[in-house]
Protein backbone atom coordinates (compact mmCIF):
# COMPACT_ATOMS: atom_id res chain seq x y z
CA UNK A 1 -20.67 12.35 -15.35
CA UNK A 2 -21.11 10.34 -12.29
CA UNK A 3 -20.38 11.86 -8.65
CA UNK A 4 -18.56 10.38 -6.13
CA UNK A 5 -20.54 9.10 -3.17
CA UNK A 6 -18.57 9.51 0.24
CA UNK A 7 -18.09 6.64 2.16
CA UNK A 8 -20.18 5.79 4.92
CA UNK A 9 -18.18 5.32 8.22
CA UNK A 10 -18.64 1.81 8.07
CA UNK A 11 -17.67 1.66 4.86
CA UNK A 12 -14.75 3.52 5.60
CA UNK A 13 -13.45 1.85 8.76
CA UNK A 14 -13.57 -1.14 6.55
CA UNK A 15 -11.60 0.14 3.60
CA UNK A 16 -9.20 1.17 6.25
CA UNK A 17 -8.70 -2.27 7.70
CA UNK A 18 -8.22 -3.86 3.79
CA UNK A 19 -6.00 -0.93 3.23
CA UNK A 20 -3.71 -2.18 6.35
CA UNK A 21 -4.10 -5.43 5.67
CA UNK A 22 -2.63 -5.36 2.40
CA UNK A 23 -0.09 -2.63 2.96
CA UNK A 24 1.12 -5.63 5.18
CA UNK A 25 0.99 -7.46 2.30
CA UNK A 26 3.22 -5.45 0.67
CA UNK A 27 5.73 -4.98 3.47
CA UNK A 28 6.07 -8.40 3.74
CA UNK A 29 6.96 -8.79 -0.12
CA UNK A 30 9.33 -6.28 -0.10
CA UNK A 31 11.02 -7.57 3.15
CA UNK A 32 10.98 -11.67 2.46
CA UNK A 33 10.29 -12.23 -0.92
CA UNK A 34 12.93 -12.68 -4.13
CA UNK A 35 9.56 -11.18 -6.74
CA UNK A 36 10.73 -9.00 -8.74
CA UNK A 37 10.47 -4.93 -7.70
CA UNK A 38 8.24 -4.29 -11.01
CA UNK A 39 5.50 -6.92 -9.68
CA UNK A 40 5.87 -5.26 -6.15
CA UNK A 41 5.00 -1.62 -8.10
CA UNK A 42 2.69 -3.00 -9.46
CA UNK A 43 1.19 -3.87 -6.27
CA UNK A 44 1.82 -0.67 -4.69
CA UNK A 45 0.14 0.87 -7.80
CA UNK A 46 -3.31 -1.49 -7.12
CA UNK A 47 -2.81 -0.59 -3.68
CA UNK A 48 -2.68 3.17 -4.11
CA UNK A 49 -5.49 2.97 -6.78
CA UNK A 50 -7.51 1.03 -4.11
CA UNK A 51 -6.95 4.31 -1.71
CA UNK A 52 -8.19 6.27 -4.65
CA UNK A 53 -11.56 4.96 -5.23
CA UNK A 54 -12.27 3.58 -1.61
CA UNK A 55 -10.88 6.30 0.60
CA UNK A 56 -10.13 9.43 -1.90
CA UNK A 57 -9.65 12.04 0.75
CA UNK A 58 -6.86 9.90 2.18
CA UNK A 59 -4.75 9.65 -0.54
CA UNK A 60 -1.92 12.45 0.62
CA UNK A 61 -2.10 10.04 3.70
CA UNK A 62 -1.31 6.85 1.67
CA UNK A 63 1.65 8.78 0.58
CA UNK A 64 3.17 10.20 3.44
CA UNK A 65 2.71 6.62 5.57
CA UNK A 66 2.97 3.57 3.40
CA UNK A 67 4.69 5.20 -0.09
CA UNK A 68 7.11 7.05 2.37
CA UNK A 69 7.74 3.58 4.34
CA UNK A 70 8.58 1.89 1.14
CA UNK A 71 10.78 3.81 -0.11
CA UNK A 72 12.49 4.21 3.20
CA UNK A 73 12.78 0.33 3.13
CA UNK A 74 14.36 0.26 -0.37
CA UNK A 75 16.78 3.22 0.67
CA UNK A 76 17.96 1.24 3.44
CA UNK A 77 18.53 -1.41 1.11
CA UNK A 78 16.21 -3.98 2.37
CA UNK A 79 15.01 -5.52 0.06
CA UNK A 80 18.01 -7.33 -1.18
CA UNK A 81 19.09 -8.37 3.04
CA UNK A 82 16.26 -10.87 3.26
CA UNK A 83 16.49 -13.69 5.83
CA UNK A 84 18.30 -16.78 5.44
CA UNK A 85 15.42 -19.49 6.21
C-alpha cells in the first residue's frame, strides 16, 4: 500500500492557484453557459477529486467555500438568469 507524500509548500501554493483557477472555471460555467448541469457535476466532481489527491487536508475547505458557493448559486437560481449577449 502506497503512502501519501505531503505536499511541499511549493507544491502546494501551486495546487492552490490551479484549484482557483479552475473553480473560476466552474463559476463561470454555471453563471454564462447553456451546458448542461450533469457536465458541470461532472466538473465539480474532477475538481473536488483534484482537491483530493493534490491538497487532501483541504478537502472540508473545498466544501465549505466552492461546493457551498455553488450550490448557493443554483439556489438563487442562477444558472438559468444568464446574460443576454
Amino acid at each position: 500500500m502506497a503512502t501519501r507524500m505531503e505536499p511541499t509548500p511549493g507544491a502546494a501554493r501551486g495546487a492552490a492557484d490551479e484549484l482557483r483557477r479552475r473553480a473560476d472555471a466552474i463559476t463561470a460555467r454555471l453563471l454564462y453557459s447553456d451546458e448542461p448541469r450533469v457536465d458541470l457535476e461532472i466538473a465539480i466532481q474532477g475538481l473536488r477529486d483534484f482537491v483530493e489527491d493534490r491538497l487532501p487536508d483541504r478537502v472540508w475547505l473545498f466544501d465549505c467555500i466552492y461546493e457551498a458557493r455553488w450550490q448557493r448559486l443554483r439556489d438563487q437560481g442562477w444558472e438559468h438568469e444568464r446574460p443576454a449577449w
